[in-house]
Protein backbone atom coordinates (compact mmCIF):
# COMPACT_ATOMS: atom_id res chain seq x y z
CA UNK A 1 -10.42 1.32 -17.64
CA UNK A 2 -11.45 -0.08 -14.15
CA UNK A 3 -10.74 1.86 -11.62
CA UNK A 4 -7.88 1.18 -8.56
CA UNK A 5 -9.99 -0.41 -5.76
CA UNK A 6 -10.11 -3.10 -2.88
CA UNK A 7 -10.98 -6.64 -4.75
CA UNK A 8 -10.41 -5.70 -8.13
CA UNK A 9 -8.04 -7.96 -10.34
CA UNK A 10 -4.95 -6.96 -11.42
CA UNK A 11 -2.18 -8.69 -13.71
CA UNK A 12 1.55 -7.94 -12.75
CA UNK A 13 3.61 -6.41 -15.60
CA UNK A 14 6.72 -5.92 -14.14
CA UNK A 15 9.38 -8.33 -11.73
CA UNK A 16 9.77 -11.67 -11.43
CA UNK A 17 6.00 -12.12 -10.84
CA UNK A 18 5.19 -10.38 -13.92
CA UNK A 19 2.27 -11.96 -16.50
CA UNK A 20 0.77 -13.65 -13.04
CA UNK A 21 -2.73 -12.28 -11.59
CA UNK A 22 -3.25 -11.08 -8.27
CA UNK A 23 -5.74 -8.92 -6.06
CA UNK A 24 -5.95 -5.41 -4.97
CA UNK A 25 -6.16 -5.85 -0.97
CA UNK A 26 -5.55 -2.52 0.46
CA UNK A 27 -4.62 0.97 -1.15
CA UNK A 28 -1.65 2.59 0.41
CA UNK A 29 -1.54 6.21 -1.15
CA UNK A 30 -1.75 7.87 -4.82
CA UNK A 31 0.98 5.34 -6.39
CA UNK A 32 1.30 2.01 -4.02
CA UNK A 33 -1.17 -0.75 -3.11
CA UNK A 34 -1.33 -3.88 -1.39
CA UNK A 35 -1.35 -6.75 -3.49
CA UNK A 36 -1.84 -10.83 -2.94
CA UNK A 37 -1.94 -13.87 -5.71
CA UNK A 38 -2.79 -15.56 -3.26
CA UNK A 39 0.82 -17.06 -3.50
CA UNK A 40 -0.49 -20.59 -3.43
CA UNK A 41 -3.15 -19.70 -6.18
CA UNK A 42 -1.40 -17.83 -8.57
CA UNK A 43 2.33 -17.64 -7.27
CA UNK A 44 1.44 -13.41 -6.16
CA UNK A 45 2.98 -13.35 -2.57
CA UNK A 46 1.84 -10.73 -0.24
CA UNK A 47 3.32 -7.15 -1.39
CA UNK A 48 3.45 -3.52 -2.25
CA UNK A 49 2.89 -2.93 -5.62
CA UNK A 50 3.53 0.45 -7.93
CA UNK A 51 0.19 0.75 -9.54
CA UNK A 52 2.10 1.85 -13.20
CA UNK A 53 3.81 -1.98 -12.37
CA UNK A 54 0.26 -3.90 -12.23
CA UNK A 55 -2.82 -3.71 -15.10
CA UNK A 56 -6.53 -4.15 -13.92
CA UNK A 57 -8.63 -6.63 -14.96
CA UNK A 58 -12.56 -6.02 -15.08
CA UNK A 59 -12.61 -8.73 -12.73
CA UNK A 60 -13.96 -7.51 -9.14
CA UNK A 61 -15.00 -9.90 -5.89
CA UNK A 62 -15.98 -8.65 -2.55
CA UNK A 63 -13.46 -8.09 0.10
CA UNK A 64 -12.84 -6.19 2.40
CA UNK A 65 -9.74 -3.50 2.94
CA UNK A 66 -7.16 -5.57 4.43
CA UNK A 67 -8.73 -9.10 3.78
CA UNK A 68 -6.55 -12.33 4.92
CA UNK A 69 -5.06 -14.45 2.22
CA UNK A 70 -7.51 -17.18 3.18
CA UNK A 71 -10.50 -14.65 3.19
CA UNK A 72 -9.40 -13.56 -0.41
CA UNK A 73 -8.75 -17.42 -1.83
CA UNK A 74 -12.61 -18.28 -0.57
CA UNK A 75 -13.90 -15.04 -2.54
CA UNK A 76 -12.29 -16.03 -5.63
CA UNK A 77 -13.66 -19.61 -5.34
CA UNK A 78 -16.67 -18.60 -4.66
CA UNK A 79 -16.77 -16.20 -7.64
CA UNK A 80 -15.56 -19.59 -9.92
CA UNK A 81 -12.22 -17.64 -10.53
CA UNK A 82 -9.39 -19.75 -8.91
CA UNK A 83 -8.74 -21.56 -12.33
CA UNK A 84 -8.79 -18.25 -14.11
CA UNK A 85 -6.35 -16.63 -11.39
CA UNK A 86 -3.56 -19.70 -12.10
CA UNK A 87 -3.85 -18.66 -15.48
CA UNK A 88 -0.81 -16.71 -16.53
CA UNK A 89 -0.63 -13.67 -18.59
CA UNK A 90 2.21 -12.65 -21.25
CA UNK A 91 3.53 -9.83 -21.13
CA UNK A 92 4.45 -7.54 -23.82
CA UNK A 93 6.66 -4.62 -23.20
CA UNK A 94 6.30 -1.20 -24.82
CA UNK A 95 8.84 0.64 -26.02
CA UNK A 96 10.33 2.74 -23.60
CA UNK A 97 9.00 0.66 -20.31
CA UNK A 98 12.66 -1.15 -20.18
CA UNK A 99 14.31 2.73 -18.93
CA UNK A 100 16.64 2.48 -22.37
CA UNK A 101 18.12 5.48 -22.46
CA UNK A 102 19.35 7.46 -26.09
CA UNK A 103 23.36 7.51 -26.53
């Protein structure tokens, strides 16, 4: 598996954003980073993000920690991967990931 880094791909797999693709832009600590779609790319706004709640992709582009919106929509089209970004993703649950809990 990829590892958790600045500019690496990522697919949401939980929310209402879930199945859409987005981009590591900052790491907070051991379990939250900053994540962007952008939201006018692939519908990702601007957020924290639980990294057991996103998937990586072996996708990477070149940013840098903290990159605008703008800065990260240029990477991607230069790397040919806005069309690939819009793309969405479904998403199948495991068991267990929905918190059910045994009666």
């Amino acid at each position: 598996m990829p590892a958790i880094e600045v500019g690496r791909l990522c697919v949401k797999l939980r929310g209402r954003e879930a199945g859409r693709k987005c981009v590591i832009v900052d790491i907070i600590d051991d379990n939250f980073v900053l994540i962007t779609g952008p939201k006018d790319v692939s519908g990702v706004k601007r957020r924290r993000a639980n990294i057991n709640h996103i998937e990586v992709l072996p996708y990477k582009i070149d940013i840098e920690p903290g990159a605008s919106d703008e800065e990260v929509k240029r990477k991607l089209e230069e790397a040919g991967l806005l069309e690939f970004m819009r793309e969405r993703v479904r998403v199948e649950l495991k068991p267990g990931m929905m918190g059910a809990r045994s009666s």
